[in-house]
Protein backbone atom coordinates (compact mmCIF):
# COMPACT_ATOMS: atom_id res chain seq x y z
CA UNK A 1 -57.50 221.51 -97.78
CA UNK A 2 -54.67 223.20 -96.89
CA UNK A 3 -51.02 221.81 -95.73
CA UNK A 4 -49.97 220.00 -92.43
CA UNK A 5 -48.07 223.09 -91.22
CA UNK A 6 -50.90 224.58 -89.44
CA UNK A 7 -52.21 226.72 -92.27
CA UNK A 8 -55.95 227.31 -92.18
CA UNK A 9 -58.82 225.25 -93.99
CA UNK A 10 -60.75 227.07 -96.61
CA UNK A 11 -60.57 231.04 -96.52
CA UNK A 12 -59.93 233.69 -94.25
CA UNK A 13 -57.34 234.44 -91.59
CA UNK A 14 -58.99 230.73 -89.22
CA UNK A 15 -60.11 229.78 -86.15
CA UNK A 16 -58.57 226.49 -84.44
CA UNK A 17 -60.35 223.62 -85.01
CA UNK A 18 -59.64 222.47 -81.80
CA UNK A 19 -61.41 225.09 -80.09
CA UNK A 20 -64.10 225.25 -82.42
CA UNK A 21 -64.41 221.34 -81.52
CA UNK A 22 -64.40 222.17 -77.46
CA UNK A 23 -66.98 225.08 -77.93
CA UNK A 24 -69.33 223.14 -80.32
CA UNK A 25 -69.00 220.39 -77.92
CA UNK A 26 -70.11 222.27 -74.71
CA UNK A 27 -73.03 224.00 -76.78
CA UNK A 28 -74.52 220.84 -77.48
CA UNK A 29 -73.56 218.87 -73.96
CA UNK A 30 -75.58 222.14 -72.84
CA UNK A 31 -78.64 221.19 -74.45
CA UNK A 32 -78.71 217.85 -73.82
CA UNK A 33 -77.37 216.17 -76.97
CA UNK A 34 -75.91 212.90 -75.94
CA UNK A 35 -73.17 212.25 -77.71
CA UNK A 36 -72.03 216.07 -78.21
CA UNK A 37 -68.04 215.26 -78.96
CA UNK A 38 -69.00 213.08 -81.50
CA UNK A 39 -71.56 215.43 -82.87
CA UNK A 40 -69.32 218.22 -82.70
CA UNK A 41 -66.57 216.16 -84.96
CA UNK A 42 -69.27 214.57 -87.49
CA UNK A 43 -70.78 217.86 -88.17
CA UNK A 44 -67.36 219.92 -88.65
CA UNK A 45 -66.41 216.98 -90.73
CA UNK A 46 -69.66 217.26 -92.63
CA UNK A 47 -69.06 221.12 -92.98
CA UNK A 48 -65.17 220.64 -94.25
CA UNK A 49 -66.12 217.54 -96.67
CA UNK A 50 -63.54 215.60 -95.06
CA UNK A 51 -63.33 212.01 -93.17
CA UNK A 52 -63.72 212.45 -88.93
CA UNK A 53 -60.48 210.74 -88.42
CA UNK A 54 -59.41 213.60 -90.96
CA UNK A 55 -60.64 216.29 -88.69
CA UNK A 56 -59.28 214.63 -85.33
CA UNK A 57 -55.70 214.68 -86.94
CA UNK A 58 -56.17 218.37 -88.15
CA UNK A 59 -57.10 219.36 -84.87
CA UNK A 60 -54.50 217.83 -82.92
CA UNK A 61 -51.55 219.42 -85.39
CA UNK A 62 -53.07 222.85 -84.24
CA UNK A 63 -54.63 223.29 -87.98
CA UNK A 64 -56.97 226.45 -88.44
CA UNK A 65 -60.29 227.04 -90.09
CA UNK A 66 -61.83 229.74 -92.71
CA UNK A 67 -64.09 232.43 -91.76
CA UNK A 68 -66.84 231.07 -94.20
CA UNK A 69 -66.69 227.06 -92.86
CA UNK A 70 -66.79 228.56 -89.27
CA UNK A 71 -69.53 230.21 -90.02
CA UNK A 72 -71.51 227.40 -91.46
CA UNK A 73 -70.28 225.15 -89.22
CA UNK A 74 -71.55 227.07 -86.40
CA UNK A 75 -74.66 227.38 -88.35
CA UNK A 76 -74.80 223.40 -88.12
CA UNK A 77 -74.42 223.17 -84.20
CA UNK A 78 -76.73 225.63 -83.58
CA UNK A 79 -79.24 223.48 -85.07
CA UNK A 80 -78.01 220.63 -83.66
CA UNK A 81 -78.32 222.42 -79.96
CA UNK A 82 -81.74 223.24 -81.18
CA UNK A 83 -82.32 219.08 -81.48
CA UNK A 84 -82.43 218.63 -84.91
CA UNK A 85 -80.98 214.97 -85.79
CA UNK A 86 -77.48 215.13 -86.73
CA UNK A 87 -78.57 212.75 -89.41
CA UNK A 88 -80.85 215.65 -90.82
CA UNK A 89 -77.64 217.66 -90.60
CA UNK A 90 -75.51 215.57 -92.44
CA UNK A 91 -77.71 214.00 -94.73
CA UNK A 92 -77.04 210.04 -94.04
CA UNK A 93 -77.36 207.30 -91.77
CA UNK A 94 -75.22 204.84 -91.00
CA UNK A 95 -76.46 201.17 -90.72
CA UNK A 96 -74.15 197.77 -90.64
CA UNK A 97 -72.02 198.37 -93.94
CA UNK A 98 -74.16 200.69 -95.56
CA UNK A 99 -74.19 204.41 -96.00
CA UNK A 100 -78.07 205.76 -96.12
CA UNK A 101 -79.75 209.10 -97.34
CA UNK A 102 -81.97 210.25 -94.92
CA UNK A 103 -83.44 213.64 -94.25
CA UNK A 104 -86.85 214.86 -93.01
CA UNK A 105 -89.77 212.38 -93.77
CA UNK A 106 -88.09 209.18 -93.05
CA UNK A 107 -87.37 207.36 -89.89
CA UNK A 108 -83.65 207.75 -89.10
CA UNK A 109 -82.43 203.50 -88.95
CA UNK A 110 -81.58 202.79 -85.29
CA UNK A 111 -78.85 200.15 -84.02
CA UNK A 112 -81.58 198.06 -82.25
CA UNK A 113 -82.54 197.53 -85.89
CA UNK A 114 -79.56 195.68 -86.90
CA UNK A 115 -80.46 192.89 -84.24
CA UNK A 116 -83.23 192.45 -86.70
CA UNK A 117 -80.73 191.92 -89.79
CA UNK A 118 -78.97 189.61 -87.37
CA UNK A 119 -81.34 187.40 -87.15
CA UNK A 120 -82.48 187.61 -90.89
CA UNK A 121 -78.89 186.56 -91.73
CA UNK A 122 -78.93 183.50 -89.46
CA UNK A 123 -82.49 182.47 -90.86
CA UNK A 124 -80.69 182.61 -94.08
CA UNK A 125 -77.60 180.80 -93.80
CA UNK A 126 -79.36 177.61 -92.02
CA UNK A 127 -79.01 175.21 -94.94
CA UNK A 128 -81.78 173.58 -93.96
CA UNK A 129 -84.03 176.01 -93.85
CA UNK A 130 -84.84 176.59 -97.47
CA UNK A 131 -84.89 174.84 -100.18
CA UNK A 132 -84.71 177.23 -103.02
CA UNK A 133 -80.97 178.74 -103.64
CA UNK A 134 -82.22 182.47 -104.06
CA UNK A 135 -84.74 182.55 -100.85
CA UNK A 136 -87.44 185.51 -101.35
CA UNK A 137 -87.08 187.55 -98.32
CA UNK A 138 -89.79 190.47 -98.26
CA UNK A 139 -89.51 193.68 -95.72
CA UNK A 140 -92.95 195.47 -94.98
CA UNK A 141 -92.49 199.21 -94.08
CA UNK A 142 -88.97 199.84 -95.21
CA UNK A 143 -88.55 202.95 -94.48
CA UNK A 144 -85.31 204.58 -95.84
CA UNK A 145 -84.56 200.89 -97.18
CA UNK A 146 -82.33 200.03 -94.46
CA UNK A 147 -83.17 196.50 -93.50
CA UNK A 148 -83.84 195.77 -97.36
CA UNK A 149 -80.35 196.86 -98.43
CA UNK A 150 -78.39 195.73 -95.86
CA UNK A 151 -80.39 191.98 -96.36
CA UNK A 152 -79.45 192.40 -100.23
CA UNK A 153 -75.74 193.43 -99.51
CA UNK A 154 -74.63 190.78 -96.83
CA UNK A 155 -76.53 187.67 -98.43
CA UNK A 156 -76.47 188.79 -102.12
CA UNK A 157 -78.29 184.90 -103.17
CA UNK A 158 -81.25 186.49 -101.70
CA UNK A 159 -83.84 188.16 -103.70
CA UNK A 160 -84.97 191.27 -101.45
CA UNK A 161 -88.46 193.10 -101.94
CA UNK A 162 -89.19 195.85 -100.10
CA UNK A 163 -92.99 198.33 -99.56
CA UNK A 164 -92.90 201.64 -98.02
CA UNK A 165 -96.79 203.75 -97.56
CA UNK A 166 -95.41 207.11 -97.41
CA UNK A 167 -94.93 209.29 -100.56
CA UNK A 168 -91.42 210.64 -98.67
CA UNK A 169 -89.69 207.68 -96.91
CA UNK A 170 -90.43 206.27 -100.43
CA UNK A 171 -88.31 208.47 -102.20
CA UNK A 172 -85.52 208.42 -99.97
CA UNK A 173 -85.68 204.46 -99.71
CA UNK A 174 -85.56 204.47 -103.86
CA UNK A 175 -82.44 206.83 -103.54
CA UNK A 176 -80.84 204.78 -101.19
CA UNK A 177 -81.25 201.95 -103.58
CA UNK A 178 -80.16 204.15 -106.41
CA UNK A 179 -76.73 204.97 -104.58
CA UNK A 180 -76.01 201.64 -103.55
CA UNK A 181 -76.92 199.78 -106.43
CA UNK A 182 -78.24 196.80 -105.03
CA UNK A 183 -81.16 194.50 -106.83
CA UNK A 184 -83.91 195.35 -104.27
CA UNK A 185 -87.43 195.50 -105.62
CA UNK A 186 -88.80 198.87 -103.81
CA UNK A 187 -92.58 199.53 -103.82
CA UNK A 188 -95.04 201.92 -103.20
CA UNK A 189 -98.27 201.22 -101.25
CA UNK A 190 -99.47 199.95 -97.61
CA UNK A 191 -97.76 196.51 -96.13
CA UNK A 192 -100.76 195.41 -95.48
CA UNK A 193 -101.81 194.95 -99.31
CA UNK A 194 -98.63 194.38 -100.85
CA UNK A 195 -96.98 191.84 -103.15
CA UNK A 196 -100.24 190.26 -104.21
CA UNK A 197 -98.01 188.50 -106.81
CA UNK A 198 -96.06 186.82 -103.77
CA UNK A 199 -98.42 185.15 -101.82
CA UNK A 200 -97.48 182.26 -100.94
CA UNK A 201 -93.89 182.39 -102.48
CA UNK A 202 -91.93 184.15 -99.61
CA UNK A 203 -89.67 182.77 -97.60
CA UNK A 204 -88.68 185.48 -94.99
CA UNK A 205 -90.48 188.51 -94.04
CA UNK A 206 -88.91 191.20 -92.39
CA UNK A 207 -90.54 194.40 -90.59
CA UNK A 208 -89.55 197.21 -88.45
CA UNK A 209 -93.76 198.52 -88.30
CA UNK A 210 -95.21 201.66 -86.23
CA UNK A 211 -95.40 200.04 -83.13
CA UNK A 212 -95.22 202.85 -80.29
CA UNK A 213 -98.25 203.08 -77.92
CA UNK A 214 -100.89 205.59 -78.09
CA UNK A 215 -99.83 207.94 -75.24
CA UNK A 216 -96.23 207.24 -75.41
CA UNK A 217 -94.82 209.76 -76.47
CA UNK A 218 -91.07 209.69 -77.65
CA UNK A 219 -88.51 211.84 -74.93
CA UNK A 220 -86.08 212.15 -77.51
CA UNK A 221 -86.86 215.68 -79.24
CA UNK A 222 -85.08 214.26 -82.51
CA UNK A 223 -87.44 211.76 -82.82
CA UNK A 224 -90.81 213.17 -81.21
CA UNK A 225 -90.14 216.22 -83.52
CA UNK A 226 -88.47 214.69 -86.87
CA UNK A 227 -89.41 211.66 -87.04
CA UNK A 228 -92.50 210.97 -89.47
CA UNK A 229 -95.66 209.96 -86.87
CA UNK A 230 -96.33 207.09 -89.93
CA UNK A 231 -93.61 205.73 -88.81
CA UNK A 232 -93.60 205.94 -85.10
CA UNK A 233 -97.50 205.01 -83.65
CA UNK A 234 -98.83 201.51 -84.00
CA UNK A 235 -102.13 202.58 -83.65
CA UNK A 236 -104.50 200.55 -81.19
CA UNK A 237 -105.54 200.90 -77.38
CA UNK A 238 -101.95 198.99 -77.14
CA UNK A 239 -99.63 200.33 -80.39
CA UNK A 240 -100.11 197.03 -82.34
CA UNK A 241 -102.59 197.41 -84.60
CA UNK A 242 -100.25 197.80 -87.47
CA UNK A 243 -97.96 195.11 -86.58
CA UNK A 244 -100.87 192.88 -86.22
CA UNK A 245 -101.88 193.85 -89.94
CA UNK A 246 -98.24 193.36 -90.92
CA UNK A 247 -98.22 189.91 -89.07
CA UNK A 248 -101.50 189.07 -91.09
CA UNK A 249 -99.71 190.13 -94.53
CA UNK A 250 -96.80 188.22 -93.61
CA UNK A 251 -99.10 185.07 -92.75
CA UNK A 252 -100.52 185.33 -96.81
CA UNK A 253 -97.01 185.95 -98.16
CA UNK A 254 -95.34 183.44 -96.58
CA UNK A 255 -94.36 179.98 -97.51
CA UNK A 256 -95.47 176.84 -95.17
CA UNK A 257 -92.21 177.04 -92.71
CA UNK A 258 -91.21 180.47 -93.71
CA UNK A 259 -90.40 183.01 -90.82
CA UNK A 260 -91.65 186.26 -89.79
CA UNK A 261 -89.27 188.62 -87.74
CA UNK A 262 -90.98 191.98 -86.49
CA UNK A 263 -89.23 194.59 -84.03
CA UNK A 264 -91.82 196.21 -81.39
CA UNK A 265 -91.27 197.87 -78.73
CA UNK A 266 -89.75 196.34 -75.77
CA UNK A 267 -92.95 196.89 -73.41
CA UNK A 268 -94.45 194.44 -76.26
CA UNK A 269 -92.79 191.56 -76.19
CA UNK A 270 -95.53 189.01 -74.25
CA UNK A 271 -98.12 190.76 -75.60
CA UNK A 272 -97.29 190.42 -79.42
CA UNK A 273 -96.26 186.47 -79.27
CA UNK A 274 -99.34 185.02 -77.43
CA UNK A 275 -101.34 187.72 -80.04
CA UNK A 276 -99.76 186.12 -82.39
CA UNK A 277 -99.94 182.50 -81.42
CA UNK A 278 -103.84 182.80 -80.75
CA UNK A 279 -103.80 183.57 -84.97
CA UNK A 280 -103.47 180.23 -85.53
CA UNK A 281 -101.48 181.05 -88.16
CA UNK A 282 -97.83 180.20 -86.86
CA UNK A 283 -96.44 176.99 -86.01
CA UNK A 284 -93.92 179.00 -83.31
CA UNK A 285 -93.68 182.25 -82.12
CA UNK A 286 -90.38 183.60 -79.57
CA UNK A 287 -89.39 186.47 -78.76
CA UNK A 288 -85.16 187.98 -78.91
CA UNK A 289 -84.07 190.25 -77.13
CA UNK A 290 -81.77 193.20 -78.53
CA UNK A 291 -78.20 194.03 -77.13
CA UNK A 292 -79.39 195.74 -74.30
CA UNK A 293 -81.14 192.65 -73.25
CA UNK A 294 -84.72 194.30 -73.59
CA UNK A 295 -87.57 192.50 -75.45
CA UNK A 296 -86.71 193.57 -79.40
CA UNK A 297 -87.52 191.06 -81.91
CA UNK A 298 -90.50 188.34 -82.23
CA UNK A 299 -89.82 185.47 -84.32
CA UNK A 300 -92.86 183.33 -86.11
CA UNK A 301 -92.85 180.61 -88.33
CA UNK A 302 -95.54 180.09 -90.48
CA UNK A 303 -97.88 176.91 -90.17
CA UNK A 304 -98.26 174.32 -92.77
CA UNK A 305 -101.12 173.59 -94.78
């Protein structure tokens, strides 16, 4: 990086950043990117290897830019503009306190999501809830690892398992539990068959399952186009035929008293607790609602023997 005097970044006579930030930004508010200043920062900070709030500063002190990091940058927000996710681009995720790998063949972690962790956190500090010191929390269909990790690194008494079906997701959720370096037990296989050697045993089960409706297509281009369909369609006249299976697993793995919490989609939410309740499985079954206020999360506790 060059000095604080204005000189450019990199090679070549520069361009501003500051007007490479406006232009990138009114590419991408053309083509409907949502958040297109904040793209427009994350992916010159991305193409620079430096922090945002690093780029911001640079920008403002009038500080220029090489010929050959223009040039990939702009290479970057033209595929933004083209929809690609700007996690794609940058090659991580951001979820709670965690950093994640993600790239094509995963589902990208959403914020809804962390409403989930929320409530796994909560389940897991009630002292009264378990009586074992290291609870056995389980997630089915992990994905890039996300709710797994961030389970393991904000209650670190737990003892966090984690499944994932596809050959892909799989291999980014083992590198995301590579770089972090937290004791999660990562598996290959379908939810609905997994852990035979913890039935019974588990405390909490956690899931974030295909769940969207046959029919309902995604509007979002990043995710109708990138992400995996594994990951997006529940299957069913209604979308919950895998959660249902999950729910099912979850019923096997879990202790008497342990608790199943499941995200679905929020046209779901009546639907998938009285499905569940007519199991006979689960002592209780709610429903929470994520920070929007829409139907999010359903909450079941397992019936005793």
């Amino acid at each position: 990086m060059g000095d604080r005097s204005g000189t450019p970044i990199g090679d070549g006579a520069g361009t501003g950043l500051g007007d490479l930030l406006r232009s990138a930004t009114q590419t991408l508010a053309g083509t409907g990117v949502p958040s297109p200043r904040a793209d427009a920062e994350a992916l010159l900070a991305h193409a620079l290897g430096m922090p945002t709030a690093e780029v911001r500063r640079a920008a403002l002190l009038g500080r220029g830019v090489g010929d050959r990091e223009r040039a990939a940058y702009e290479q970057l927000v033209a595929q933004r503009a083209a929809r690609v996710p700007l996690q794609h681009l940058t090659g991580e995720a951001h979820f709670r306190t965690l950093t994640l790998r993600v790239g094509p063949g995963v589902f990208v972690p959403r914020p809804e999501t962390e409403v989930l962790v929320d409530l796994a956190l909560a389940e897991l500090a009630e002292p009264a809830t378990y009586d074992r010191a290291r609870p056995v929390v389980v997630d089915l269909c992990t994905g890039s690892g996300a709710i797994a990790l961030a389970v393991a690194a904000e209650h670190p008494a737990a003892k966090v398992h984690a499944v994932e079906l596809e050959e892909d997701a799989h291999a980014w959720a083992q590198a995301n539990v590579t770089a972090t370096g937290l004791p999660v037990d990562l598996r290959l296989g379908p939810a609905q068959q997994a852990f035979p050697d913890l039935v019974g045993a588990v405390d909490l089960v956690l899931s974030n399952p295909p769940y969207i409706p046959p029919g309902s297509v995604p509007v979002d281009p990043e995710v109708r186009d990138h992400d995996p369909a594994a990951a997006l369609y529940g299957l069913g006249e209604d979308g919950l035929q895998v959660p249902l299976e999950v729910a099912a697993r979850a019923a096997e793995l879990l202790v008497g008293g342990g608790v199943l919490l499941m995200e679905h989609a929020d046209v779901q939410g009546d639907d998938i607790v009285q499905r569940l309740r007519s199991t006979g499985h689960w002592a209780a079954v709610e429903d929470h609602p994520d920070l929007t206020g829409r139907p999010r999360v359903v909450r079941a506790v397992r019936a005793r023997p």
